[in-house]
Structure formats: C-alpha cells, structure tokens
PDB file of N, CA and C in Angstrom:
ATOM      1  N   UNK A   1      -1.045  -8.183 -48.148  1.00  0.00           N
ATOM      2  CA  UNK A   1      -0.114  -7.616 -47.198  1.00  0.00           C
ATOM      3  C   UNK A   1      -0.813  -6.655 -46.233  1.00  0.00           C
ATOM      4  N   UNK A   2      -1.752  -6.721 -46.056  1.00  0.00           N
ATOM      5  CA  UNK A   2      -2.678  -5.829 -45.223  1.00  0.00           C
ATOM      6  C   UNK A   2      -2.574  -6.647 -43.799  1.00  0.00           C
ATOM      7  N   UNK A   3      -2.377  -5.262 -42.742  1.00  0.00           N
ATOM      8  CA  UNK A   3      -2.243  -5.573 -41.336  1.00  0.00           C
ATOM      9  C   UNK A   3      -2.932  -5.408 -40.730  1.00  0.00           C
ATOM     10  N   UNK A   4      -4.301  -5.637 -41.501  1.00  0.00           N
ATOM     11  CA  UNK A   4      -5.646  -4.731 -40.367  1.00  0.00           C
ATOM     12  C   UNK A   4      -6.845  -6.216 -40.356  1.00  0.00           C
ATOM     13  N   UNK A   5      -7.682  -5.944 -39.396  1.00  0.00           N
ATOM     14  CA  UNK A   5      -8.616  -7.428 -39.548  1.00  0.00           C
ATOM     15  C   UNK A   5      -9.658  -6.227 -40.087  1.00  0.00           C
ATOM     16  N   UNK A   6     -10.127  -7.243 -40.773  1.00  0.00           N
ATOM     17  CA  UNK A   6     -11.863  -6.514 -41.517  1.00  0.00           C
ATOM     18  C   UNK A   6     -11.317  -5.301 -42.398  1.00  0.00           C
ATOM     19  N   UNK A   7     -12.109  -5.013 -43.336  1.00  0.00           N
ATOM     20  CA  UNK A   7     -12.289  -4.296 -44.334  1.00  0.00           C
ATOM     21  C   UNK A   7     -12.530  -3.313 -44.198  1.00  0.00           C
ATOM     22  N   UNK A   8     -11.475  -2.052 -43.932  1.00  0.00           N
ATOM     23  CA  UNK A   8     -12.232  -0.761 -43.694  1.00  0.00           C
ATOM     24  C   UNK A   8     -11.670   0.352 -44.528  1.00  0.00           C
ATOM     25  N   UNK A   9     -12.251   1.952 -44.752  1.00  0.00           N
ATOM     26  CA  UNK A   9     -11.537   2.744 -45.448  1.00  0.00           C
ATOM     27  C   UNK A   9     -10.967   3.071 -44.812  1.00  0.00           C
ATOM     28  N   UNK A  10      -9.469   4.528 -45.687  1.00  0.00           N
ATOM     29  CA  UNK A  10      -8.948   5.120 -44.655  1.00  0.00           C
ATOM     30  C   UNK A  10      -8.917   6.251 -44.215  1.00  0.00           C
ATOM     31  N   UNK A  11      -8.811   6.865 -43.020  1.00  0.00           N
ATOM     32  CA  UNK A  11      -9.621   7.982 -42.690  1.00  0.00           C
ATOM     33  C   UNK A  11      -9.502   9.434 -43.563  1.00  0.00           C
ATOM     34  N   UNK A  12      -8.812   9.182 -44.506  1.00  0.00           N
ATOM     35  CA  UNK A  12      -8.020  10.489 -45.436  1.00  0.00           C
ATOM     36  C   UNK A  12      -9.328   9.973 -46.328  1.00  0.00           C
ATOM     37  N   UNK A  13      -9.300   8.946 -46.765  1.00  0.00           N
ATOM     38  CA  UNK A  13     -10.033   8.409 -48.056  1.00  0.00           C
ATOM     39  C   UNK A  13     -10.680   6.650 -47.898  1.00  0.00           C
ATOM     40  N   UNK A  14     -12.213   7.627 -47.669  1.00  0.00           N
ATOM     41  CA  UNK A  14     -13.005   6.888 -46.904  1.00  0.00           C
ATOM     42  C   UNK A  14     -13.454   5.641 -48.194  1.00  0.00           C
ATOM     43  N   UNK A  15     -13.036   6.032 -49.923  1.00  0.00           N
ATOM     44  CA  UNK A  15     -13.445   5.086 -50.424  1.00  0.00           C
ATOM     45  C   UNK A  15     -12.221   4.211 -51.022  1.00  0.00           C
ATOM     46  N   UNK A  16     -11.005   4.273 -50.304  1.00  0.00           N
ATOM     47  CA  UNK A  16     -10.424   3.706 -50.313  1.00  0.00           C
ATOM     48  C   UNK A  16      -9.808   2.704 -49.478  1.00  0.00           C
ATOM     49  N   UNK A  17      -9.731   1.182 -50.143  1.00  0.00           N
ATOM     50  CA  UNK A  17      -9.418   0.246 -48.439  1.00  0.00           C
ATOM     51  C   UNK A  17      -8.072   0.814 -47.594  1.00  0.00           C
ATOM     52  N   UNK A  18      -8.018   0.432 -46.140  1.00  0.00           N
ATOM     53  CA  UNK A  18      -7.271   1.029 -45.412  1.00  0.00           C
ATOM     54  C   UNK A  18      -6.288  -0.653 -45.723  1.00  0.00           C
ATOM     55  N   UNK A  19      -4.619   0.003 -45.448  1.00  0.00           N
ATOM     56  CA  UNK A  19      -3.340  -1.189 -45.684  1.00  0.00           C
ATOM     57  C   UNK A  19      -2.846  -1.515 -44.076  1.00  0.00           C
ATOM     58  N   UNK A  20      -3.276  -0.460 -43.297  1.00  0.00           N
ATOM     59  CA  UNK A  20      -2.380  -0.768 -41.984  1.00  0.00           C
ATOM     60  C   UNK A  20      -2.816   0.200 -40.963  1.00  0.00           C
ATOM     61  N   UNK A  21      -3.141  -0.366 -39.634  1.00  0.00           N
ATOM     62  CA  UNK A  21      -3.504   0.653 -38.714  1.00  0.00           C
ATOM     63  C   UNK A  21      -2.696   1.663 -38.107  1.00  0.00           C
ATOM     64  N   UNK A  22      -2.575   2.734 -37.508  1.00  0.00           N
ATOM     65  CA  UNK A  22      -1.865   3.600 -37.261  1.00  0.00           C
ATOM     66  C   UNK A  22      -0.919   2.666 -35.731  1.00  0.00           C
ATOM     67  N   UNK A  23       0.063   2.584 -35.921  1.00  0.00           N
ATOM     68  CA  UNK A  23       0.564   2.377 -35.044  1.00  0.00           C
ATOM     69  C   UNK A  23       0.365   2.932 -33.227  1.00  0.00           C
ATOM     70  N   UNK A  24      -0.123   4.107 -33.548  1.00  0.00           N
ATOM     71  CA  UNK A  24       0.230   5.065 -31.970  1.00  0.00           C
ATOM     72  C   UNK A  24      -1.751   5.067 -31.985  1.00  0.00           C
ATOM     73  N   UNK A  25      -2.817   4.898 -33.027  1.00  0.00           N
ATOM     74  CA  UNK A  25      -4.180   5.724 -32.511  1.00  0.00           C
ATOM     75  C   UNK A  25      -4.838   4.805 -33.366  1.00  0.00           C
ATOM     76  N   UNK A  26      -4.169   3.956 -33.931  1.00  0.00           N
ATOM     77  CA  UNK A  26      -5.231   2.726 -34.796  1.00  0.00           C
ATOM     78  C   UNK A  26      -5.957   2.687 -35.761  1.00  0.00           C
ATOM     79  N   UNK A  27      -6.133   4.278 -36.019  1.00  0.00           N
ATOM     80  CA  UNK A  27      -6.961   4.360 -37.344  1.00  0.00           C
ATOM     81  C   UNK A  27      -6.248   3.675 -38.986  1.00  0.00           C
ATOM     82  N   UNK A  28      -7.367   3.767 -39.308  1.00  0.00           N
ATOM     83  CA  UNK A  28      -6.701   2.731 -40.865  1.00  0.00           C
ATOM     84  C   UNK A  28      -6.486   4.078 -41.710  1.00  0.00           C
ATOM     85  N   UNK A  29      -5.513   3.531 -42.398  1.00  0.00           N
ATOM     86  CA  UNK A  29      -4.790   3.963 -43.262  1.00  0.00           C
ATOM     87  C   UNK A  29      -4.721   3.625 -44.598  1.00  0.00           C
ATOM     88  N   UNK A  30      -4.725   4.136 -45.743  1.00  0.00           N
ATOM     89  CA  UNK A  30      -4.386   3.420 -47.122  1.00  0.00           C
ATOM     90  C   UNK A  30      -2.581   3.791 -47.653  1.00  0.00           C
ATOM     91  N   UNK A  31      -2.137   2.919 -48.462  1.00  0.00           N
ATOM     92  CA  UNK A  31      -1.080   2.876 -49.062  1.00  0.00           C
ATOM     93  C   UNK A  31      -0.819   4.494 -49.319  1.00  0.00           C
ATOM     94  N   UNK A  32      -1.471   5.345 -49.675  1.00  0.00           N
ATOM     95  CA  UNK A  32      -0.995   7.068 -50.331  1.00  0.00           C
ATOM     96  C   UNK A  32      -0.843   7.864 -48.982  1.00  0.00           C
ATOM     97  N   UNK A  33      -1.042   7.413 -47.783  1.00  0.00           N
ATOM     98  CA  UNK A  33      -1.459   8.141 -46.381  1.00  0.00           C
ATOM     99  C   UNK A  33      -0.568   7.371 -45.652  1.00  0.00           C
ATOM    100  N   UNK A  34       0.147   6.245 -46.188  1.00  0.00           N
ATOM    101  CA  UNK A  34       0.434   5.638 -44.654  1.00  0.00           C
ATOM    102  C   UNK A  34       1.649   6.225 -44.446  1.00  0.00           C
ATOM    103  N   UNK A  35       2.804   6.386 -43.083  1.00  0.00           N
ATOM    104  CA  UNK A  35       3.756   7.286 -42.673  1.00  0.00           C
ATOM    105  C   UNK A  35       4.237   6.075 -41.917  1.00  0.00           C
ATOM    106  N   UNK A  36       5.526   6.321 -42.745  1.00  0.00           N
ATOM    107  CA  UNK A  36       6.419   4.636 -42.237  1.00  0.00           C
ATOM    108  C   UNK A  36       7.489   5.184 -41.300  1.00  0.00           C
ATOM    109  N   UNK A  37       7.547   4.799 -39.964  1.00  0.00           N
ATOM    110  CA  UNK A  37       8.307   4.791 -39.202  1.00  0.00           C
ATOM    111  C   UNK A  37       9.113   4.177 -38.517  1.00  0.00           C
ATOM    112  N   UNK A  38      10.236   3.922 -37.425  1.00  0.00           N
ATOM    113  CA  UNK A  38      11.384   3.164 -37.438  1.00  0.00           C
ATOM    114  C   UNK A  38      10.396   2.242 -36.690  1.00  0.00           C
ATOM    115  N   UNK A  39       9.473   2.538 -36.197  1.00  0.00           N
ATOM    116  CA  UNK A  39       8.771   1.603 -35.230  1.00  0.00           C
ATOM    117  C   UNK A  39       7.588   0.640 -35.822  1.00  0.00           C
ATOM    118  N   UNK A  40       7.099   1.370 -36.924  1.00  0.00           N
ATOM    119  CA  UNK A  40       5.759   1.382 -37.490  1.00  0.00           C
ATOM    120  C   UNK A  40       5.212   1.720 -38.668  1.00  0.00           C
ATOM    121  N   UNK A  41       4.213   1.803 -38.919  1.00  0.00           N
ATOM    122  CA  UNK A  41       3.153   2.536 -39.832  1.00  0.00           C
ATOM    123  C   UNK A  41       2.609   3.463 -39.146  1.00  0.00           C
ATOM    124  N   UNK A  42       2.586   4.224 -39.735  1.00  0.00           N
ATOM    125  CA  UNK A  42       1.791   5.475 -38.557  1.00  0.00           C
ATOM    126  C   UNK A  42       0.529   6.342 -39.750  1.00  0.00           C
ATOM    127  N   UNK A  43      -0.328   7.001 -39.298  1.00  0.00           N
ATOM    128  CA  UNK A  43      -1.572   7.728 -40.028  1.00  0.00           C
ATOM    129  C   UNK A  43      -0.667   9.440 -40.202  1.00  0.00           C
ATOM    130  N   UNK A  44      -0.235   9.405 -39.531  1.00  0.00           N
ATOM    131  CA  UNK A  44       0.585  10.858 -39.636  1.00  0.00           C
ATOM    132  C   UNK A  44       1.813  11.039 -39.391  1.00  0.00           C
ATOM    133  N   UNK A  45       2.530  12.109 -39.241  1.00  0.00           N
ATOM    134  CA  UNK A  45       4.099  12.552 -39.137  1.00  0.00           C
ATOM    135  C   UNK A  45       3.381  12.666 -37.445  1.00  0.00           C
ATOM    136  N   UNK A  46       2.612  13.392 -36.852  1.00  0.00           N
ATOM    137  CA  UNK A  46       2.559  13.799 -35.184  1.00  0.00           C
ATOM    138  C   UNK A  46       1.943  12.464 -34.927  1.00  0.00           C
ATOM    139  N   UNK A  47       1.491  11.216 -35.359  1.00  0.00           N
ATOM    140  CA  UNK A  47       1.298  10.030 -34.589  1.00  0.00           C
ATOM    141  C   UNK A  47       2.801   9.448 -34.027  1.00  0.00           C
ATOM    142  N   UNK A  48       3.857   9.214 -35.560  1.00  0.00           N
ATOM    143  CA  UNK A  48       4.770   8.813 -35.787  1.00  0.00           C
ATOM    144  C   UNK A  48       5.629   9.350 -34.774  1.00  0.00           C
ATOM    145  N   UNK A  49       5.637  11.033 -34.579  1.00  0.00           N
ATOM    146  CA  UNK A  49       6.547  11.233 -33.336  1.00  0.00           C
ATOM    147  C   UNK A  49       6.039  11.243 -31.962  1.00  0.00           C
ATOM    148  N   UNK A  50       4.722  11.186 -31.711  1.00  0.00           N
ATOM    149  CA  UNK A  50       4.312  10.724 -30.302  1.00  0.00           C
ATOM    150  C   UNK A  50       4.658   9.163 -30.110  1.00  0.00           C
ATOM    151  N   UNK A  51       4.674   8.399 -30.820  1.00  0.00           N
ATOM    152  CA  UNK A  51       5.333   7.219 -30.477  1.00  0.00           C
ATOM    153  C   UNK A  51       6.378   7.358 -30.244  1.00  0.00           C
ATOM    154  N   UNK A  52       7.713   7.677 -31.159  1.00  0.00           N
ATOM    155  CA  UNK A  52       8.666   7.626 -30.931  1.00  0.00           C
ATOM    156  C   UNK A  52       9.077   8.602 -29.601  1.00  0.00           C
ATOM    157  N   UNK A  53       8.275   9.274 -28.888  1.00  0.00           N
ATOM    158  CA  UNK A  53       8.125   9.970 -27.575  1.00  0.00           C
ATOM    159  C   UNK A  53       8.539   9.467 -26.615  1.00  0.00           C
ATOM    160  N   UNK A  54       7.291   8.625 -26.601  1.00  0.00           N
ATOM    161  CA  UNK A  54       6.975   7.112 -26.292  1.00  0.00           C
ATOM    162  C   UNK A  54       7.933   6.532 -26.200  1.00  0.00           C
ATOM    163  N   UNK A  55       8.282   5.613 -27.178  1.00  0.00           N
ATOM    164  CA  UNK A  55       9.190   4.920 -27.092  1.00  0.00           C
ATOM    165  C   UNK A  55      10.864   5.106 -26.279  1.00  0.00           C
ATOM    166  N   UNK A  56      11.257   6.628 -26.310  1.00  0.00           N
ATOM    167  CA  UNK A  56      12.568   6.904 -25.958  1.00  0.00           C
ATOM    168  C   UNK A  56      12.074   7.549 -24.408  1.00  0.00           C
ATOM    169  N   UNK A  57      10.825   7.706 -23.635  1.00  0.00           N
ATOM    170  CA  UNK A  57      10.685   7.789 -22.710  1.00  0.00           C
ATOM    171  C   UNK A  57      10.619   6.234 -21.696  1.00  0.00           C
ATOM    172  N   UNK A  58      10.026   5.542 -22.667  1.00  0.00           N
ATOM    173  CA  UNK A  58       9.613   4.139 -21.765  1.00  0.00           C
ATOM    174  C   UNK A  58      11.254   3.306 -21.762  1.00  0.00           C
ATOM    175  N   UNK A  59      12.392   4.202 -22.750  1.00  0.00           N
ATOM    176  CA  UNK A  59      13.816   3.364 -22.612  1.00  0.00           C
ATOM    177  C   UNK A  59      14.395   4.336 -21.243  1.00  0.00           C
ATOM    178  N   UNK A  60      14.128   5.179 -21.143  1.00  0.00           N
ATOM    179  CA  UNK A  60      14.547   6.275 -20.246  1.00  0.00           C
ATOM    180  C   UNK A  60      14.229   5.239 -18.424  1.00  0.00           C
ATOM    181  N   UNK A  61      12.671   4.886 -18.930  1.00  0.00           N
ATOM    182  CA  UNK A  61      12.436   4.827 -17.192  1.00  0.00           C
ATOM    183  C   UNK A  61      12.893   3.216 -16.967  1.00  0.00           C
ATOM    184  N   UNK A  62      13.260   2.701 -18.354  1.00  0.00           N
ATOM    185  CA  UNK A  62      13.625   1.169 -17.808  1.00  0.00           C
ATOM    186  C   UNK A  62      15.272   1.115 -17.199  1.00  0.00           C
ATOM    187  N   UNK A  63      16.237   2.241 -17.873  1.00  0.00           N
ATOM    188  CA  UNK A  63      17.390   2.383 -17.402  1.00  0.00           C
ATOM    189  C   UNK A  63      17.190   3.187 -15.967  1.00  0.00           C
ATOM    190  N   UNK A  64      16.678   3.721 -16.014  1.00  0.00           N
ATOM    191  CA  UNK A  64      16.401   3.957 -14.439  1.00  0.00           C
ATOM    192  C   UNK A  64      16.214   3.010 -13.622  1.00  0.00           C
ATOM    193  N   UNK A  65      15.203   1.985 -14.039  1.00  0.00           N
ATOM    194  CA  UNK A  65      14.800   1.100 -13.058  1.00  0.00           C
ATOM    195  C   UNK A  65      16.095   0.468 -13.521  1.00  0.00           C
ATOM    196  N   UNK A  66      16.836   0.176 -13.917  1.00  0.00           N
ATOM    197  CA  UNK A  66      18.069  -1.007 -13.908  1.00  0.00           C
ATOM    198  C   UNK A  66      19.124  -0.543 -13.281  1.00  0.00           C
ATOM    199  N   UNK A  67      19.172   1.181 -13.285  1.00  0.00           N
ATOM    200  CA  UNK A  67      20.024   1.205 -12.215  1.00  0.00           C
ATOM    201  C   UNK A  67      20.309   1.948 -11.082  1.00  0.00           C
ATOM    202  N   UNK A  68      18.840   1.780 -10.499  1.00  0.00           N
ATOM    203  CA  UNK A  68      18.422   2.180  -9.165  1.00  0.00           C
ATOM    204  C   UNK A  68      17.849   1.167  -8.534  1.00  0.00           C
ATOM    205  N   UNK A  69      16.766   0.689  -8.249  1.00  0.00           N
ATOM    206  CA  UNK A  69      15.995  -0.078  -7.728  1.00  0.00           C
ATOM    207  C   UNK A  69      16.533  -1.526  -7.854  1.00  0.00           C
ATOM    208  N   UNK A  70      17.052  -1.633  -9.292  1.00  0.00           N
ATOM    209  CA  UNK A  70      16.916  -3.304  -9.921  1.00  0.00           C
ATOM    210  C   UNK A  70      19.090  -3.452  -9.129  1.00  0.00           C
ATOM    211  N   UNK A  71      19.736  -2.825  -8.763  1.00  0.00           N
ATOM    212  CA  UNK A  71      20.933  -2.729  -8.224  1.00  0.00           C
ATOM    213  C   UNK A  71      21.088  -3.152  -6.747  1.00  0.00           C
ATOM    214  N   UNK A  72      19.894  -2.308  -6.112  1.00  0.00           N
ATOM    215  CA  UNK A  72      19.836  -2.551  -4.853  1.00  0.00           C
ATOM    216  C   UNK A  72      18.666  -4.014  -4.687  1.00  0.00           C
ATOM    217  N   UNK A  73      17.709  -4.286  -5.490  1.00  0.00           N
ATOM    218  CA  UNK A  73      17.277  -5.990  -5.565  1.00  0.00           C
ATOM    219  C   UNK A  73      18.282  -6.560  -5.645  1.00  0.00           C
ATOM    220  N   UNK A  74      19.260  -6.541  -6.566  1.00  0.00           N
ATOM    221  CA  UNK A  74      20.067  -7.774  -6.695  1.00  0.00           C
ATOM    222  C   UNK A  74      21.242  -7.610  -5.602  1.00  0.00           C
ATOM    223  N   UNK A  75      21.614  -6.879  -5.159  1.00  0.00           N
ATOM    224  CA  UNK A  75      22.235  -6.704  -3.913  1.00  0.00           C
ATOM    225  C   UNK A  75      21.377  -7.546  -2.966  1.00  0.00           C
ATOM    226  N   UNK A  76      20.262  -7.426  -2.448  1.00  0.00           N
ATOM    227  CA  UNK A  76      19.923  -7.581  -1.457  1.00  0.00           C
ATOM    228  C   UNK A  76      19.620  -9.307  -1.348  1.00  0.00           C
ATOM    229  N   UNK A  77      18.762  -9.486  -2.953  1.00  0.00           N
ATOM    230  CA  UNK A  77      19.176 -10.459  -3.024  1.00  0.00           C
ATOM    231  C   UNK A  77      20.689 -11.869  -2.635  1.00  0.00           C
ATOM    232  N   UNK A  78      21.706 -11.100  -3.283  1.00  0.00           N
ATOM    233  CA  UNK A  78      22.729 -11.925  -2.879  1.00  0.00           C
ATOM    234  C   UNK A  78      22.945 -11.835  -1.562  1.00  0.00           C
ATOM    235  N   UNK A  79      22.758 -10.918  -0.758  1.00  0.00           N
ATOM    236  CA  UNK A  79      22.866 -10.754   0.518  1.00  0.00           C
ATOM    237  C   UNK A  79      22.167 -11.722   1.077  1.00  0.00           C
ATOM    238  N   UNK A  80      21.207 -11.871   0.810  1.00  0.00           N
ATOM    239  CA  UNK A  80      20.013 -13.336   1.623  1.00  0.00           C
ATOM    240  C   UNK A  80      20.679 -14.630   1.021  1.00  0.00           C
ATOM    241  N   UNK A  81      21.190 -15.006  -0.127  1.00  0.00           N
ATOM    242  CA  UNK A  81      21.685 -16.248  -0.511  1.00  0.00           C
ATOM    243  C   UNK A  81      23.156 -16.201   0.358  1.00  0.00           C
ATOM    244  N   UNK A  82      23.956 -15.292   0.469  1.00  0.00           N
ATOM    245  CA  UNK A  82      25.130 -15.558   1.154  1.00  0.00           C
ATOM    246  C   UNK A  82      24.612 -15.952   2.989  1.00  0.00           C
ATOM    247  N   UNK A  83      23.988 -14.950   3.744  1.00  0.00           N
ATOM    248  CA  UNK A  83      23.621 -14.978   4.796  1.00  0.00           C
ATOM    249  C   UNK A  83      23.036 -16.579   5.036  1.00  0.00           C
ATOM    250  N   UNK A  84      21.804 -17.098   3.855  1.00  0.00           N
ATOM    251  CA  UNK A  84      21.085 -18.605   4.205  1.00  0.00           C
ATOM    252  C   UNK A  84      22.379 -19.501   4.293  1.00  0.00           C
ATOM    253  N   UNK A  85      22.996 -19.287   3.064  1.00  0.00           N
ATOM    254  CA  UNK A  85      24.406 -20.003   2.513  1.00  0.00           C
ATOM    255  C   UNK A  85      25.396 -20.553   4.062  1.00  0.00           C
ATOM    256  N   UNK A  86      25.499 -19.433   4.494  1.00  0.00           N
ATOM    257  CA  UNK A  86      26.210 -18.913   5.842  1.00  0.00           C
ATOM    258  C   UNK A  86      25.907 -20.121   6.852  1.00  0.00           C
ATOM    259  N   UNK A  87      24.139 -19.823   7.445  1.00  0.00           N
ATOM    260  CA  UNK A  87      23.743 -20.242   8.020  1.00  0.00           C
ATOM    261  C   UNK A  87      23.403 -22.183   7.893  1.00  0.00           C
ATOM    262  N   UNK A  88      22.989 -22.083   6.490  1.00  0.00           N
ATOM    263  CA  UNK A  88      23.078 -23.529   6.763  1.00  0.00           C
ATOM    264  C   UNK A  88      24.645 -24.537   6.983  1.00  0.00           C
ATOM    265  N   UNK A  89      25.841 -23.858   6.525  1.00  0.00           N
ATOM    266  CA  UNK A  89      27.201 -24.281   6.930  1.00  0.00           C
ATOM    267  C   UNK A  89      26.768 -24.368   8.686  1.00  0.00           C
ATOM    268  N   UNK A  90      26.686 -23.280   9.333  1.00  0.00           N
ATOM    269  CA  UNK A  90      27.021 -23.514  10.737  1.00  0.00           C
ATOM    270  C   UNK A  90      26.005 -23.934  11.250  1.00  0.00           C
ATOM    271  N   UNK A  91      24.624 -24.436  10.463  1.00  0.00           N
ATOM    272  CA  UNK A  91      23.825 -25.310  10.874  1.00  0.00           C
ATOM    273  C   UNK A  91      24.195 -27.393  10.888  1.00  0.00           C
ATOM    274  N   UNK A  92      24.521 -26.834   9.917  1.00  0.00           N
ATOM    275  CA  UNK A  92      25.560 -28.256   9.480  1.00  0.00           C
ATOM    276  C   UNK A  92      26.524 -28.675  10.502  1.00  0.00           C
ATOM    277  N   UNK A  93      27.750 -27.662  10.651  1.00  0.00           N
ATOM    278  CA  UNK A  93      28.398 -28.108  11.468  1.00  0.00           C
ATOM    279  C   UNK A  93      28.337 -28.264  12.937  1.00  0.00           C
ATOM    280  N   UNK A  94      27.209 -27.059  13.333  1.00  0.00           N
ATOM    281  CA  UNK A  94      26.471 -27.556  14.675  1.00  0.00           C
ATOM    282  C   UNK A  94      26.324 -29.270  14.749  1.00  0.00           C
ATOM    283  N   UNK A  95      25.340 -29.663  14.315  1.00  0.00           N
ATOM    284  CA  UNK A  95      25.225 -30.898  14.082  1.00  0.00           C
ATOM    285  C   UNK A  95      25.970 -31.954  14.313  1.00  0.00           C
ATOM    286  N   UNK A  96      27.006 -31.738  13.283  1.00  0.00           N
ATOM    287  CA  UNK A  96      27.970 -32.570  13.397  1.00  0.00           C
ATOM    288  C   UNK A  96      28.762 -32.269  13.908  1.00  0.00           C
ATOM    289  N   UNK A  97      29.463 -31.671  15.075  1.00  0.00           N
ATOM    290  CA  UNK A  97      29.992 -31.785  16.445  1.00  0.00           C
ATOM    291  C   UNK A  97      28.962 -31.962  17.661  1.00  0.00           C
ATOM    292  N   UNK A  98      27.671 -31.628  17.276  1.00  0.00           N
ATOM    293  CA  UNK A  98      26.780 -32.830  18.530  1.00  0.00           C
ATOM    294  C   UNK A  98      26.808 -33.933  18.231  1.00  0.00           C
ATOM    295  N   UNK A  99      26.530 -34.559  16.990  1.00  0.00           N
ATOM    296  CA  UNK A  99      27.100 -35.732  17.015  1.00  0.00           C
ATOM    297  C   UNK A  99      28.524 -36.474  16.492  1.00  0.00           C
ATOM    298  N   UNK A 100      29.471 -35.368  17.281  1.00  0.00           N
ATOM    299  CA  UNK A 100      30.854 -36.062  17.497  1.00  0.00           C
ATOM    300  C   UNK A 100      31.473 -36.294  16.403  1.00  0.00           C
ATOM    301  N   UNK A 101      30.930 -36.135  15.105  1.00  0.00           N
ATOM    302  CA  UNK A 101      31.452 -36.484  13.710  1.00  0.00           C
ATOM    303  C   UNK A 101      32.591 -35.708  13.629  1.00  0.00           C
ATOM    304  N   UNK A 102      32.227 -34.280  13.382  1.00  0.00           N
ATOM    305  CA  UNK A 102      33.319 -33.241  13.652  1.00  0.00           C
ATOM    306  C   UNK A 102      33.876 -32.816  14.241  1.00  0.00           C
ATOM    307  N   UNK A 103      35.221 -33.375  14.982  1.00  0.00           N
ATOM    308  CA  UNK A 103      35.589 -32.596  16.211  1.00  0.00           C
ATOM    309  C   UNK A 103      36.691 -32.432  15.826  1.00  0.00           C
ATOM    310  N   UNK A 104      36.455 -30.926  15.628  1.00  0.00           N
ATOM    311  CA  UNK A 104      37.760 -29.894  15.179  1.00  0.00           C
ATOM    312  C   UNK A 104      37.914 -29.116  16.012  1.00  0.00           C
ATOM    313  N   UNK A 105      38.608 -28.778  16.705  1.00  0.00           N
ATOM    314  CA  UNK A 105      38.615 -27.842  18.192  1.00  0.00           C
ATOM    315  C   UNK A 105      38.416 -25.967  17.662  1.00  0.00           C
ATOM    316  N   UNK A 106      39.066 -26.389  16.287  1.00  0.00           N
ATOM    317  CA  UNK A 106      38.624 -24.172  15.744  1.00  0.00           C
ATOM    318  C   UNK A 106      37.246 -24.060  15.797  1.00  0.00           C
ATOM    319  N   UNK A 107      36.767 -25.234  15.238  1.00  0.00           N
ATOM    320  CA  UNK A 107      35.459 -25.068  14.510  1.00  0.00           C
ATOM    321  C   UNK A 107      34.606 -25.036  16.005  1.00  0.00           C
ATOM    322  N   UNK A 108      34.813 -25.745  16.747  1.00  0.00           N
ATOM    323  CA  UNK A 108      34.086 -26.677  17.913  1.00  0.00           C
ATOM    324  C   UNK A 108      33.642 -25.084  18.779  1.00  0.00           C
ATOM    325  N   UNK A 109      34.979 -24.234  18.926  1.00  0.00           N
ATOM    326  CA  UNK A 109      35.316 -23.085  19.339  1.00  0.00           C
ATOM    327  C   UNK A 109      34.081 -22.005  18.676  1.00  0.00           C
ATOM    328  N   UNK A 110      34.590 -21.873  17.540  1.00  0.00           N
ATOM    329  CA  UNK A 110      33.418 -20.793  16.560  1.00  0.00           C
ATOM    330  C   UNK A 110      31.898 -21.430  17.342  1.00  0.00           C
ATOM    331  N   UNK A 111      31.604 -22.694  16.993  1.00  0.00           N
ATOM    332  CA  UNK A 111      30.262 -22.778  17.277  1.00  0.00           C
ATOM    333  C   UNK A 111      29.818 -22.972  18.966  1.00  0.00           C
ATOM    334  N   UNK A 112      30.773 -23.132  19.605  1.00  0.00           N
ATOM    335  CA  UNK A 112      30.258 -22.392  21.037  1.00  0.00           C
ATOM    336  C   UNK A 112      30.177 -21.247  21.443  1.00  0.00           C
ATOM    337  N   UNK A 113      31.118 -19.905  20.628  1.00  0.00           N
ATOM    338  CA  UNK A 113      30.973 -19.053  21.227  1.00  0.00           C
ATOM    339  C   UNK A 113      29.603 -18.405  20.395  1.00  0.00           C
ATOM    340  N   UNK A 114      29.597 -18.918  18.938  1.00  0.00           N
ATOM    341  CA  UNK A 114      28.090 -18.963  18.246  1.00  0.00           C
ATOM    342  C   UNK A 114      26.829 -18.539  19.240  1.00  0.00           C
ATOM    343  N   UNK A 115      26.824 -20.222  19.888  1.00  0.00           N
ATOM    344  CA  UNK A 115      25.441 -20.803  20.787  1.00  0.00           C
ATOM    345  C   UNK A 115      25.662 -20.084  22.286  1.00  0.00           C
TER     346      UNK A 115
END
C-alpha cells in the first residue's frame, strides 16, 4: 500500500521505510509520522494546513472567475451566436427576394431599407 516510487526512509526516521509522500512538500513519510488529511497524507499538521490554505484559496479564485469574467464570456458569447444567427437569416432572405423566391412585401421592405 505504499504511494511512493523507490525505497526511501522517512524524514522523522531515517531507518525506517517511508508509506507516503507528503502531500503539500513530498517528503516521505512512515506509517508513525504520517498526518492524514481531508485532502491527503501530509508529513506534518503545518504541511496539512498549508494545503488546505491552498486548497480553499484556489476555490475562492475559481468562484471569482465564474462569476466575473466567465459571466461576461458567456454573455458575449451568446451575443455573437445571436448577432451571426441574425445575420445569416437576412443574408438568406436577401437572396431569396433577388431571386424572386421570396416576395413578401414586409420582408422585401425590411431588406431594402436594410441595403
């Protein structure tokens, strides 16, 4: 059940094999040293809470980005699919009242005062 590659001690107890690297600084660890956390294995109690630091800062700046930046992307986004959306209709129907297919006098109207 060891989570580490290669055979090493652990830094508490160098003649003992290490079970798992520190989650937050990598050092190996043995089974009497290791510090189990919601995230991890950790080498200490201050590894264990600099991760979890970590961790509730990097949730902090992703809700930020979801609802600042990532609000006004998807806005702007739909804004360009409605606008193309838009445009290829009255590209379409251009068309087809030059070639006479469509002759609807509202429509005929919209796209002259369009052009």
């Amino acid at each position: 059940m060891a989570d580490i590659r290669g055979a090493t001690g652990c830094i508490n107890h160098p003649g003992v094999e290490a079970v798992a690297r520190c989650r937050q600084c990598g050092k190996p660890v043995c089974g009497a040293c290791v510090v189990i956390g919601p995230s991890g294995k950790f080498c200490s109690e201050s590894c264990r809470d600099q991760h979890q630091r970590f961790i509730e800062r990097a949730r902090e700046l992703d809700l930020k980005k979801g609802r600042g930046i990532g609000l006004f992307k998807r806005l702007k986004r739909r804004t360009v699919k409605v606008v193309m959306f838009a445009l290829a209709i009255l590209m379409l129907a251009t068309v087809l009242t030059y070639l006479n297919i469509l002759d609807i006098p509202v429509l005929r109207d919209v796209i002259n005062r369009f052009l």
